[in-house]
Protein backbone atom coordinates (compact mmCIF):
# COMPACT_ATOMS: atom_id res chain seq x y z
CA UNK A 1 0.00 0.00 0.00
CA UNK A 2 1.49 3.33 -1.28
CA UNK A 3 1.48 5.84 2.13
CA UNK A 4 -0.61 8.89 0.89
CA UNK A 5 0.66 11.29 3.56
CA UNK A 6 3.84 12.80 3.40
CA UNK A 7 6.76 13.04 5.84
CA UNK A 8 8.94 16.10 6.53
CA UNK A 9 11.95 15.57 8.77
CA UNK A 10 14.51 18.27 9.83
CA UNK A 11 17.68 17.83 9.34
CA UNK A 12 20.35 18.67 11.73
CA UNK A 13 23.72 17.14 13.30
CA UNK A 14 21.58 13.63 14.20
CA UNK A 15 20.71 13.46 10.38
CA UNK A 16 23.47 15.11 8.15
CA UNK A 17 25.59 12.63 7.06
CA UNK A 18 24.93 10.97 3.65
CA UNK A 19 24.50 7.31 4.79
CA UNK A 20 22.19 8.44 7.23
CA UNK A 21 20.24 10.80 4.41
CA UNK A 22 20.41 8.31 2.35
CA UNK A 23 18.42 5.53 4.48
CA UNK A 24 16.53 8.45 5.49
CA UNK A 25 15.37 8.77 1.87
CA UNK A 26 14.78 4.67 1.72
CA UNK A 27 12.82 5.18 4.57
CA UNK A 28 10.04 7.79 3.63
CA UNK A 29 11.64 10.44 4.10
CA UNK A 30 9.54 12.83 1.64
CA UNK A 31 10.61 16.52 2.43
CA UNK A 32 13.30 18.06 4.14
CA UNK A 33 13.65 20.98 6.53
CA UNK A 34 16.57 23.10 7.57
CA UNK A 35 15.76 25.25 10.51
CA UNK A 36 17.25 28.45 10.01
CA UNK A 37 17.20 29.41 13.87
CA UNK A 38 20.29 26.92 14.23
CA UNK A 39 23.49 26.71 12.28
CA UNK A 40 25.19 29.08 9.60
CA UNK A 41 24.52 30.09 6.51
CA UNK A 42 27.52 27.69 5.05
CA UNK A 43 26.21 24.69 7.09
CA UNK A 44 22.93 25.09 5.88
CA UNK A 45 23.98 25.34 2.08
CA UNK A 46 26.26 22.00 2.97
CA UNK A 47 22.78 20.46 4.70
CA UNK A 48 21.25 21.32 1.59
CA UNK A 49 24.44 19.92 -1.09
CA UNK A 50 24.02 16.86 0.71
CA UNK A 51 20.55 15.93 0.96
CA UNK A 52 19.92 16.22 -2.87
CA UNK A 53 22.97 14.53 -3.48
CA UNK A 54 21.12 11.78 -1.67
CA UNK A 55 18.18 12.00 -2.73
CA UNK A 56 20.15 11.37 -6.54
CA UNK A 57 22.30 8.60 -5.31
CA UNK A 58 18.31 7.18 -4.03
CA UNK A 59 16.15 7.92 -7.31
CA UNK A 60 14.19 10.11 -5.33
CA UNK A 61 12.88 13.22 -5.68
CA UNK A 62 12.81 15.41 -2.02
CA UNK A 63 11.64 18.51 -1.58
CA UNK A 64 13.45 21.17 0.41
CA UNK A 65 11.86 23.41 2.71
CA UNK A 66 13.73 26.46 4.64
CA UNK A 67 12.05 27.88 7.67
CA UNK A 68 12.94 31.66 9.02
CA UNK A 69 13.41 31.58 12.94
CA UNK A 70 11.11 34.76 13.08
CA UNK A 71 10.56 36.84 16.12
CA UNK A 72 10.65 34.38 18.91
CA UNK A 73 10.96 36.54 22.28
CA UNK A 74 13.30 35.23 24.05
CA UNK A 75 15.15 36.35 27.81
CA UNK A 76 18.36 37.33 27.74
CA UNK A 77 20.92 35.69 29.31
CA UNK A 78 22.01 34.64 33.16
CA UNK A 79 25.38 35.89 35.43
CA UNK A 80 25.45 32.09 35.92
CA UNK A 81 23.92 30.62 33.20
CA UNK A 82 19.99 30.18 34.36
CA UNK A 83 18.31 30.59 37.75
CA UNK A 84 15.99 28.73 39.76
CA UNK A 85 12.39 30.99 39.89
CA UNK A 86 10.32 30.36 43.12
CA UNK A 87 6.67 30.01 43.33
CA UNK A 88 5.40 33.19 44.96
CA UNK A 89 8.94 35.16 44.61
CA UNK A 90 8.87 38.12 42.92
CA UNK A 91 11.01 39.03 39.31
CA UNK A 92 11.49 41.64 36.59
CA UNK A 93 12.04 41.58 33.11
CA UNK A 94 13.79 44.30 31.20
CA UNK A 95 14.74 45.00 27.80
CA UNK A 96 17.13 47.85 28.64
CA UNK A 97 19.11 45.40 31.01
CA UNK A 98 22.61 44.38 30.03
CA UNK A 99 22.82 41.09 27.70
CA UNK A 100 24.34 39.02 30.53
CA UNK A 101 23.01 40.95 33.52
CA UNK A 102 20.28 37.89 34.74
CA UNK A 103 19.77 37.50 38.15
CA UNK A 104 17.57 35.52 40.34
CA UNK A 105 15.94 39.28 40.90
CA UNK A 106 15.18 39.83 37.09
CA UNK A 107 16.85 39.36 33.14
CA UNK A 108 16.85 41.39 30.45
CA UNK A 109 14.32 40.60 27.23
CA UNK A 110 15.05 40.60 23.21
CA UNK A 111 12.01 42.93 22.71
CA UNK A 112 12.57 46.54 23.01
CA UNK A 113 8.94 47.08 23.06
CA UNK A 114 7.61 44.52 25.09
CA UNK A 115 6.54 46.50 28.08
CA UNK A 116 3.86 48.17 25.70
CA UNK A 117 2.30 45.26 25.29
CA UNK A 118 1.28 44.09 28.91
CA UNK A 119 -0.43 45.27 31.24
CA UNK A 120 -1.16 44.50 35.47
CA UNK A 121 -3.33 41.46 35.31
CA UNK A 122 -1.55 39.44 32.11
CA UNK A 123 0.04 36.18 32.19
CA UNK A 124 3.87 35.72 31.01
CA UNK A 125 4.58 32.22 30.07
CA UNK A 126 8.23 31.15 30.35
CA UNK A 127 9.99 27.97 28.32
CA UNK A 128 7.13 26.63 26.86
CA UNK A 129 5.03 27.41 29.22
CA UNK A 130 6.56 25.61 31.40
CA UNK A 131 7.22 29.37 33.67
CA UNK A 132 4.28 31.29 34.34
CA UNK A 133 4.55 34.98 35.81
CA UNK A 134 2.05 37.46 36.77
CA UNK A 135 2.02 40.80 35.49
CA UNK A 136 1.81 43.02 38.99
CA UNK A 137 3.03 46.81 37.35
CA UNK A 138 4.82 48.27 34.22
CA UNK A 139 7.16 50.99 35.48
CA UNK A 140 8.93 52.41 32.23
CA UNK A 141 10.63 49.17 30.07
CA UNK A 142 10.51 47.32 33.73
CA UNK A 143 7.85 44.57 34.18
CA UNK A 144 7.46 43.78 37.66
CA UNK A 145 5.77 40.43 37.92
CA UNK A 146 5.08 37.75 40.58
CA UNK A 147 5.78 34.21 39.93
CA UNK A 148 2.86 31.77 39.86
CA UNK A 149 4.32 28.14 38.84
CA UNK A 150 8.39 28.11 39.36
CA UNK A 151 11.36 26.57 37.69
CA UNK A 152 14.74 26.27 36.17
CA UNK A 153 14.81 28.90 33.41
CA UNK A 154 18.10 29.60 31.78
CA UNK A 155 19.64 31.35 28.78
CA UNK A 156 17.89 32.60 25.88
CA UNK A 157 14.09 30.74 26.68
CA UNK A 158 11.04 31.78 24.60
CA UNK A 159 8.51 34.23 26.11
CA UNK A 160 4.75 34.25 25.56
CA UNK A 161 1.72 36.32 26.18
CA UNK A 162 -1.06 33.99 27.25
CA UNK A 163 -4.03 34.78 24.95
CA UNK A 164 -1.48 36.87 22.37
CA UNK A 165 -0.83 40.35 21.70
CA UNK A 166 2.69 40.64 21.10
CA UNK A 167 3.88 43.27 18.47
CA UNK A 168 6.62 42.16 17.47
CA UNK A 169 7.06 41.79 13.23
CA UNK A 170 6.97 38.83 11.34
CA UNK A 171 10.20 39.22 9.55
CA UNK A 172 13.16 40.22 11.51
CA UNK A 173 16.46 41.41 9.31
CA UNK A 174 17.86 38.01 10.35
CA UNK A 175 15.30 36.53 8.32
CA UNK A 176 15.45 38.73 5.61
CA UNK A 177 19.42 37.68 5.01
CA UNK A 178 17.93 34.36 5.43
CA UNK A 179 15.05 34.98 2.45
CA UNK A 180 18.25 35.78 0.19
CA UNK A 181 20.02 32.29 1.55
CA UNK A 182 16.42 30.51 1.07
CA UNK A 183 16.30 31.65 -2.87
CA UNK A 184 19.92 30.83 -3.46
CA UNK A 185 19.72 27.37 -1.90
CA UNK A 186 16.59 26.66 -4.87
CA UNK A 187 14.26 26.09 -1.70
CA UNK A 188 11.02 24.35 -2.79
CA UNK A 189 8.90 25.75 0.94
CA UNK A 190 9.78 29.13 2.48
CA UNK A 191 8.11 28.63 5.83
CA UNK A 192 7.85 31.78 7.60
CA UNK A 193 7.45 32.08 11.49
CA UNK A 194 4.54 33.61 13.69
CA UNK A 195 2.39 35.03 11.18
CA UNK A 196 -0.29 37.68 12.08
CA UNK A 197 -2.03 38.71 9.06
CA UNK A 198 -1.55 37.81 5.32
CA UNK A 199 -0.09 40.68 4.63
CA UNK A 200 2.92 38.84 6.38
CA UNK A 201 3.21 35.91 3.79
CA UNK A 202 2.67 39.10 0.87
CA UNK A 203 5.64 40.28 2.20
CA UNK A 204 7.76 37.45 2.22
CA UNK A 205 6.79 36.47 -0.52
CA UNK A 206 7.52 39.82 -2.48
CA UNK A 207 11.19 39.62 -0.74
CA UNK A 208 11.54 36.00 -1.41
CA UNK A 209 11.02 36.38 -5.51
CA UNK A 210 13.16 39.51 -5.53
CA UNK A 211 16.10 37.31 -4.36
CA UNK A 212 15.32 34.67 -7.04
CA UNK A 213 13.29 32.16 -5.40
CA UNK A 214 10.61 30.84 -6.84
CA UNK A 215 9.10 28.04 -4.29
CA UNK A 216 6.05 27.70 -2.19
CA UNK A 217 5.06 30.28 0.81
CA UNK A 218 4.13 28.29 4.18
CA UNK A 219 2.52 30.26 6.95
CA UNK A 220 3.28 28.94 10.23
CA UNK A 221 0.87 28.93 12.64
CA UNK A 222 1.72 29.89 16.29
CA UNK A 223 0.50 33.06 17.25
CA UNK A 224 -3.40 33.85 18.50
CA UNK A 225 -3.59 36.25 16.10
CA UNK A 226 -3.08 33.93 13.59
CA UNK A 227 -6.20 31.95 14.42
CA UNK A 228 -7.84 35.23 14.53
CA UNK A 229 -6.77 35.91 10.94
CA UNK A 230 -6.93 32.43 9.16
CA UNK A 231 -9.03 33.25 6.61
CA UNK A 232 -6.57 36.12 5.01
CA UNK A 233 -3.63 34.01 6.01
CA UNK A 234 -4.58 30.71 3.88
CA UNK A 235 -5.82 33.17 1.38
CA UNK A 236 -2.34 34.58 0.80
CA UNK A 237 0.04 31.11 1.87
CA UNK A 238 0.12 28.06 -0.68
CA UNK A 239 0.80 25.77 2.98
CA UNK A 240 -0.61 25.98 6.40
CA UNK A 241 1.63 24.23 9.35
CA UNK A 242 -0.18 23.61 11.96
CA UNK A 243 3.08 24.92 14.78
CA UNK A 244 1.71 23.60 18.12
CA UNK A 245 4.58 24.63 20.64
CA UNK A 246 4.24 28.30 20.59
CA UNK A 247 0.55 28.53 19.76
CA UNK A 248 -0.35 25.79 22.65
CA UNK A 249 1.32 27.92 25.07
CA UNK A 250 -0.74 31.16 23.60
CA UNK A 251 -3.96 29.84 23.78
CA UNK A 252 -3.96 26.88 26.06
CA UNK A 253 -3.51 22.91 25.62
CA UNK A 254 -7.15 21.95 25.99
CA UNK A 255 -8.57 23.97 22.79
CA UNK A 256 -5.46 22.86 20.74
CA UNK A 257 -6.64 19.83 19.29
CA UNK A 258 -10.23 21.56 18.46
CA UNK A 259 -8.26 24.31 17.03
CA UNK A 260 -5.83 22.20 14.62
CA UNK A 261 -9.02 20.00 13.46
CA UNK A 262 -10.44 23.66 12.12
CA UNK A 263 -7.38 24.91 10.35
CA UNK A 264 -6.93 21.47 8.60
CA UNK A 265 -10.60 21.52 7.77
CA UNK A 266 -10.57 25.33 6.62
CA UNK A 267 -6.82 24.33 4.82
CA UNK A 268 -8.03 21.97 2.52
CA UNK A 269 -11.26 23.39 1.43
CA UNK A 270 -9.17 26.12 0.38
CA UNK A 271 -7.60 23.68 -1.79
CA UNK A 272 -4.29 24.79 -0.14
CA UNK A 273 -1.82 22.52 1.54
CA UNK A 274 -1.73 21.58 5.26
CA UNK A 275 1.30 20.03 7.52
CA UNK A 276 0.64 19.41 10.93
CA UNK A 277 3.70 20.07 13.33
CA UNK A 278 5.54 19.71 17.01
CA UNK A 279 5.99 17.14 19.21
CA UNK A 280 4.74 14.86 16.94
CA UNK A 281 7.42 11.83 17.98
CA UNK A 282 9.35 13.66 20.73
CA UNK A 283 9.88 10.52 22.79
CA UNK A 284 12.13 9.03 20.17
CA UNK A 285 14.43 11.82 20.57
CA UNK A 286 15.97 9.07 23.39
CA UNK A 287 13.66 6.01 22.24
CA UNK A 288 13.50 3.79 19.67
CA UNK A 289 9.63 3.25 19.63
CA UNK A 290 7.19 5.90 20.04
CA UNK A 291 4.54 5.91 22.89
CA UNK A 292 1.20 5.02 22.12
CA UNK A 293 0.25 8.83 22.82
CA UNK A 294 2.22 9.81 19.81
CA UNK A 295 1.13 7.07 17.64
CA UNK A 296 -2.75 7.98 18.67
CA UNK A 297 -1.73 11.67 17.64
CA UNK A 298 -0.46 10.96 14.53
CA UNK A 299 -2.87 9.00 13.12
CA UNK A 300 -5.60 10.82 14.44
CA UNK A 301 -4.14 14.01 11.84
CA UNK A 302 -3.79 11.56 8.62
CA UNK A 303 -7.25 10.90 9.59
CA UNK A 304 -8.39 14.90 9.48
CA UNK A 305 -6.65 14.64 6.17
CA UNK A 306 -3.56 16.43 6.69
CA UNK A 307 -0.94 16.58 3.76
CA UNK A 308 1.75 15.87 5.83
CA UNK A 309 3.35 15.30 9.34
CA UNK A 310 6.23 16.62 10.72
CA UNK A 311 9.76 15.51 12.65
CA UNK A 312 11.48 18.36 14.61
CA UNK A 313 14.32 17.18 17.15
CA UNK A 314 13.59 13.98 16.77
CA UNK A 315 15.43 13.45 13.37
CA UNK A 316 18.06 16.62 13.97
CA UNK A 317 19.28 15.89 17.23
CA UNK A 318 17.85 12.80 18.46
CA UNK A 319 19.68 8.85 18.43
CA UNK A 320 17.31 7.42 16.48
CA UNK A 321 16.97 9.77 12.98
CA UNK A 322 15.77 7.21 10.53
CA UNK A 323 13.91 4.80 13.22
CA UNK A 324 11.31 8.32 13.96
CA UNK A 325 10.62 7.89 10.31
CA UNK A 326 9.82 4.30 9.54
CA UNK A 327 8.15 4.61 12.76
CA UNK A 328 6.05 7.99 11.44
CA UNK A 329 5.31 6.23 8.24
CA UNK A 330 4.00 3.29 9.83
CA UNK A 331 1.90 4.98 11.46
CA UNK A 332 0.32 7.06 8.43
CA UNK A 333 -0.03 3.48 6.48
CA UNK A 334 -1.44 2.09 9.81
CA UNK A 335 -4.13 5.33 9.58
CA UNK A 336 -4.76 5.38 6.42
CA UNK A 337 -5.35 1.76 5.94
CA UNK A 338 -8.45 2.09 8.65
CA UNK A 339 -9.57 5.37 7.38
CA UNK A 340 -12.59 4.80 5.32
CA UNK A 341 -12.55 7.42 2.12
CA UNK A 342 -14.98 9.83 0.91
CA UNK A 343 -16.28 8.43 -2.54
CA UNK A 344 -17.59 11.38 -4.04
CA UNK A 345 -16.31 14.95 -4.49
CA UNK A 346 -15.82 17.57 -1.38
CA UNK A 347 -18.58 19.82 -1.21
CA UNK A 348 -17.11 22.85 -2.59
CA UNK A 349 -16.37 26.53 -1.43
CA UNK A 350 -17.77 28.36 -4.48
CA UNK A 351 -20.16 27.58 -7.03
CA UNK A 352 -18.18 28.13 -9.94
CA UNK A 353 -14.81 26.33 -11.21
CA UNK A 354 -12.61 29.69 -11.53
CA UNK A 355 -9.80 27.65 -13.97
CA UNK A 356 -10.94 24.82 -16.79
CA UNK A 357 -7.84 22.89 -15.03
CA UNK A 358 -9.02 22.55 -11.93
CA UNK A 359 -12.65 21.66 -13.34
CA UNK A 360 -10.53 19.00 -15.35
CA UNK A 361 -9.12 17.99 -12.10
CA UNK A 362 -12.21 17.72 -10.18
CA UNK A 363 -14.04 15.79 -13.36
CA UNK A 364 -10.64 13.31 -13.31
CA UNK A 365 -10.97 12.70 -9.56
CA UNK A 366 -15.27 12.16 -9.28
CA UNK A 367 -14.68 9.56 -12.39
CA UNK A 368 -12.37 7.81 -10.41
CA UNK A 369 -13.79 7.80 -7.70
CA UNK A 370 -16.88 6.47 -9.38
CA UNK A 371 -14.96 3.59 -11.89
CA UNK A 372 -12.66 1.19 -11.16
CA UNK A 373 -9.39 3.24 -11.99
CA UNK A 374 -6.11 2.04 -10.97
CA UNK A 375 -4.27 5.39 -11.55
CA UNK A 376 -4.45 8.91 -11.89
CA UNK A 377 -2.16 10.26 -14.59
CA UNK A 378 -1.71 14.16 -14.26
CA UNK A 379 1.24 15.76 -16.83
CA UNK A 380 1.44 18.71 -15.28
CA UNK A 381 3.78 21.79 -15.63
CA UNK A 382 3.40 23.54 -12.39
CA UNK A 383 1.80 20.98 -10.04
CA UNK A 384 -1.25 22.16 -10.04
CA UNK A 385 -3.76 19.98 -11.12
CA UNK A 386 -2.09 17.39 -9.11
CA UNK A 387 -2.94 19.55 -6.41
CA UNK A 388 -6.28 19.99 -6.68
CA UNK A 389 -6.68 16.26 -7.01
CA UNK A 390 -5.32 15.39 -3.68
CA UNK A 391 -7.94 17.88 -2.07
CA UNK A 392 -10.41 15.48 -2.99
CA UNK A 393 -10.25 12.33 -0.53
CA UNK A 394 -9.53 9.05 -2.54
CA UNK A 395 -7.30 5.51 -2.07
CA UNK A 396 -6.36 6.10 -5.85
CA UNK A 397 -2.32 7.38 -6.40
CA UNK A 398 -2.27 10.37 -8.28
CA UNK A 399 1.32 10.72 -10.76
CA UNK A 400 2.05 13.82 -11.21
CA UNK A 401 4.25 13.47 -14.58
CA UNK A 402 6.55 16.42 -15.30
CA UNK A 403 10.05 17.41 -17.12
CA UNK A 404 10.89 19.74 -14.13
CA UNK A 405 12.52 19.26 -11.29
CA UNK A 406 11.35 22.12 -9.02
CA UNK A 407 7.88 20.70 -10.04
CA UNK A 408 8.70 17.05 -8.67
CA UNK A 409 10.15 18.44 -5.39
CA UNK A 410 6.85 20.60 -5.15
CA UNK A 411 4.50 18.16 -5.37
CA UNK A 412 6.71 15.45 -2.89
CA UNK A 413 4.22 17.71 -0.11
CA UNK A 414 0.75 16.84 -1.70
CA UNK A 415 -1.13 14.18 0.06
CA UNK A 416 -1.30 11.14 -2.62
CA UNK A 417 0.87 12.87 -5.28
CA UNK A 418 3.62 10.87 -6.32
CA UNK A 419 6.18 12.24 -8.55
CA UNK A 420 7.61 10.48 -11.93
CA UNK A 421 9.98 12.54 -14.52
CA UNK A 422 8.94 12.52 -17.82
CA UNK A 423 9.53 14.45 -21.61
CA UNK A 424 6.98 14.43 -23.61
CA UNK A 425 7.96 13.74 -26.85
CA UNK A 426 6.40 16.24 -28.76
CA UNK A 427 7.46 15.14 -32.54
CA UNK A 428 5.28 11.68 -31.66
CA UNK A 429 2.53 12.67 -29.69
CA UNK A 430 0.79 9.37 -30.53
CA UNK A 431 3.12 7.01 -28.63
CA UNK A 432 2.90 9.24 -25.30
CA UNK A 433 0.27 7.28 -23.29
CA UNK A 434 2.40 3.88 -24.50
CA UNK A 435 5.28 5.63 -23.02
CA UNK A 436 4.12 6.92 -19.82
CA UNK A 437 2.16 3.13 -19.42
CA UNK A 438 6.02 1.47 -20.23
CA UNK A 439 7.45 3.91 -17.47
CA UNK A 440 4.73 2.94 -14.81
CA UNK A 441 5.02 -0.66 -15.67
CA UNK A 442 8.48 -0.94 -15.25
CA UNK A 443 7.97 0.84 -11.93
CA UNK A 444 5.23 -1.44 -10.61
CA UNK A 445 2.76 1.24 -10.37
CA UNK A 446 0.49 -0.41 -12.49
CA UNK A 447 -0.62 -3.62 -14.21
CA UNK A 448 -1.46 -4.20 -17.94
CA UNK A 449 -5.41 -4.33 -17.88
CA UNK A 450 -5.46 -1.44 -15.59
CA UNK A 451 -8.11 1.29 -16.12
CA UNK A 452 -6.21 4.97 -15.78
CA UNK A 453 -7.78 8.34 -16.13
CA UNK A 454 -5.12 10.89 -18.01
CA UNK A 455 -5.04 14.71 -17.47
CA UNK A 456 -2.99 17.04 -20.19
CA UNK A 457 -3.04 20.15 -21.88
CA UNK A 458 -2.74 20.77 -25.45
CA UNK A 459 0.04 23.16 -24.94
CA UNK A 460 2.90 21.64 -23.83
CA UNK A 461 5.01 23.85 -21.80
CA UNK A 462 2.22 26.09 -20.90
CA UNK A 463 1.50 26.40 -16.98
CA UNK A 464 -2.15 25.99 -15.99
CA UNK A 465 -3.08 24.75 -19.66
CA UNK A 466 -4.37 21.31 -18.76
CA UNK A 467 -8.11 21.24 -20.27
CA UNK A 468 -8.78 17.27 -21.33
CA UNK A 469 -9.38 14.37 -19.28
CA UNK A 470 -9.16 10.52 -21.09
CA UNK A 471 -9.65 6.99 -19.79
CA UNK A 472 -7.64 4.01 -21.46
CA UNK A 473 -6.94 0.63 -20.29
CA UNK A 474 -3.33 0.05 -19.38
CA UNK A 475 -1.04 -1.68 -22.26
CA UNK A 476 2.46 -3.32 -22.66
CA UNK A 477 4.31 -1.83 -25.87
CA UNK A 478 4.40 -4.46 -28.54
C-alpha cells in the first residue's frame, strides 16, 4: 500500500551525514527541513548539497523546505547561566538590562517594546510554558511580575503572552538575510514564522522572488492572532503548518486539538496545503519506539486529512533519525489503511470552477472515484492539477508526470501525489500514453489491464493549460 501522507523531517547534526540521508530517503523520508534558527549560513547550504545529493544517489525526488526563525521573544541571558524561579517570589524583566546581567531578581528581554504590550493582570509564560509569571506593574521598560508556577529557566528561553498580543514583526532582518540564503539554496517551501495577518506571507513572498526564489510560501501557525486571521492568512500562503509549541502555550492545551481539526478543515477546502507540526514523535528523541500517545496523535491528523506530518528534534538531534521515520510512516499506512474514504467529491467553497484545469481535475478525480481506476495520470507543468486532485479524498495514487525538477520536489508535499519525470515527446505525440504506461510498468505502479484516467493540456510547456481528461486501459508496448 502506497502511504498517501507525506513526511517532513529536519535535518540537523543527528541526520546530516549521507548514509544516514540516504536511508533516510529509503525510509520515507519525503521533504526536508533546515531550521534556520540553528546553524550558519555555510552549514545550511552543505545540509542542503548533501541531501539532494542523496536523494540522486536514491532515485528520489525530495523537496526542500527552509524555515525563518522569526521573532521568537526570548530572555536574555544569566550571570550564571539560568536561575531557579520560586513560586510566589517576585522578578522583573527588562529589555534595557545588560545582555548578561540575569539575576535571580530579574533578566533582560530581546524585545525593546515589550513592556507596551502588557499590562497589570496578564500572564507571562516562560519555556514553553513551562514558567508562568504574573504581570503586577509596568514601570517604564521594567515589568514587575510575581511568579505563579516556578522553575529552572536559563539562557535565551522563549517568552509568551497567554491569549497573544505581542507586536513584534513577522520578519526580523535576520530573516530577511535568510530569504536571500532561502532563494539561493533553490528552496522548494519558504516557511515563515509567527504570522499575524496575510499581509505577512505578501511580504515574504515579495522579498523572497526579488532574491530569485521561486518556491512555495508556508505560513506557520503559532500566534493567537493567527487563528484570529486564518481566513486572510490561507488566502495569501500556498501551505498551512499547523506549529503547536508556541501557539499551545498562547492559547492553552485543551482547545489545541479543536483548534488544529479547524485549520486542517478550513486548509483543505481552500484547496491549499496543510502540515501538521511539534511534538509529533518527541519521545524518540531518546527512544526507539514511540509511545502510544504519539502514535494515537499521529494517526488521528492523517485521519483529518492532513498533507503531511512533521519531525522536529527527533530526526536533527535525536539517536534514532531514521527509526522516527519508519516509525512515522508506519503509522500514516497504519491510519490510512483504517480510514474509510470519501467516494464522491468535497462539497465545494464556491459555485463556480474559476480555472478549466481545476474543473478538469475535479471531473478526473469524481470519475475515479466512481470507476474502477487504478491510476491517476496528471502531466502537469506547475503541479497544479495534481494539487487539486489530492484535495479530494480518494485511495487512488495520483502521478504527477513532469520534465521539471522544481515541479517534482513541489509536489513530494501533496497528500497522494507521487512524482515520476517525464519528456513528452512532442514530434510523436501518438506514442505518449504507451510511453508513460512502459514507465509505470516498469515501476510497478500499475498492471497491464489497468483502467487509468489521463489529465494534459494541449500546450505543452504552458503552466495551468491542462483542459482534457481521457480513460484508457493500461497496455504493454508491442
Amino acid at each position: 500500500m502506497l502511504r498517501r501522507t507525506k513526511i517532513v523531517a529536519t535535518l540537523g547534526p543527528a541526520s546530516e551525514r549521507p548514509k544516514t540521508l540516504r536511508k533516510m530517503i529509503d525510509s520515507g523520508l519525503d521533504v526536508a527541513r533546515l531550521n534556520f534558527s540553528h546553524g550558519s549560513a555555510d552549514e545550511h547550504r552543505e545540509r542542503a548539497r548533501r541531501l539532494r545529493t542523496a536523494a540522486r544517489d536514491c532515485g528520489r525526488d525530495v523537496g526542500l523546505l527552509g524555515d525563518l526563525q522569526g521573532p521568537k521573544i526570548r530572555v536574555m541571558r544569566f550571570k550564571k547561566g539560568s536561575t531557579t524561579l520560586k513560586s510566589g517570589a517576585s522578578f522583573f524583566l527588562d529589555s534595557t538590562l545588560g545582555l548578561t546581567d540575569g539575576t535571580k531578581k530579574g533578566v533582560g528581554v530581546a524585545l525593546e517594546t515589550l513592556h507596551e504590550d502588557v499590562s497589570a493582570g496578564d500572564t507571562l509564560l516562560l519555556n514553553d510554558g513551562l514558567i508562568s509569571l504574573q504581570v503586577d506593574r509596568v514601570e517604564g521598560t521594567r515589568i514587575h511580575t510575581t511568579v505563579v508556577d516556578g522553575g529552572i529557566l536559563s539562557d535565551h528561553k522563549g517568552i509568551n503572552l497567554k491569549g497573544g498580543g505581542l507586536s513584534a514583526p513577522a520578519l526580523t532582518d535576520v530573516d530577511r538575510e535568510n530569504i536571500k540564503l532561502a532563494a539561493e539554496l533553490k528552496i522548494d517551501f519558504l516557511a515563515v514564522s509567527f504570522v499575524r495577518t496575510g499581509e505577512d506571507i505578501m511580504e515574504a513572498r515579495r522579498l523572497f522572488e526579488a532574491a530569485g526564489g521561486n518556491g512555495q510560501i508556508v505560513a506557520k501557525i503559532e500566534r493567537t492572532e493567527a487563528v484570529a486571521n486564518i481566513d486572510s492568512i490561507i488566502d495569501a500562503a500556498d501551505v498551512i503548518m499547523v506549529a503547536r509549541g508556541d501557539l499551545g502555550v498562547e492559547m492553552g492545551y485543551a482547545g489545541l486539538t479543536g483548534i488544529q481539526k479547524k485549520l486542517i478543515r478550513k486548509t483543505r477546502k481552500a484547496h491549499k496545503i496543510v502540515i501538521t507540526a511539534t511534538q509529533m514523535m518527541e519521545s524518540m528523541i531518546d527512544n526507539p519506539i514511540p509511545t502510544r500517545a504519539e502514535v494515537s496523535d499521529v494517526a488521528n491528523a492523517v485521519i483529518d486529512g492532513t498533507d503531511a506530518v512533521m519531525l522536529s528534534g527527533e530526526t536533527a538531534v535525536g539517536n534514532h533519525p531514521n527509526k522516527a521515520i519508519i516509525a512515522m510512516a508506519e503509522v500514516c499506512v497504519g491510519a490510512e489503511k483504517f480510514n474509510i474514504p470519501y467516494t464522491s467529491t468535497a462539497r465545494r467553497g464556491k459555485d463556480e470552477f474559476g480555472r478549466v484545469d481545476e474543473a478538469i481535475a475535479m471531473a478526473a478525480m469524481y470519475t475515479a472515484n466512481h470507476l474502477s481506476v487504478k491510476a491517476i495520470i496528471a502531466l502537469t507543468e506547475s503541479g497544479s492539477t495534481p494539487r487539486w486532485m489530492s484535495r479530494v479524498r480518494s485511495d487512488i495514487p495520483i502521478y504527477a508526470l513532469t520534465p521539471h525538477e522544481a515541479t517534482s520536489r513541489r509536489v513530494t508535499m501533496y497528500r497522494g501525489v507521487y512524482p515520476v519525470k517525464f519528456e513528452i515527446d512532442t514530434s510523436n505525440p501518438r506514442s505518449v500514453y504507451q510511453a508513460i504506461f512502459t514507465k509505470l510498468l516498469e515501476s510497478g505502479h500499475v498492471k497491464a489491464g489497468d483502467l487509468a484516467i489521463f489529465t494534459k493540456g494541449d500546450l505543452d510547456g504552458v503552466t495551468g493549460s491542462t483542459n482534457a481528461m481521457k480513460i484508457l486501459p493500461v497496455t504493454k508496448a508491442e
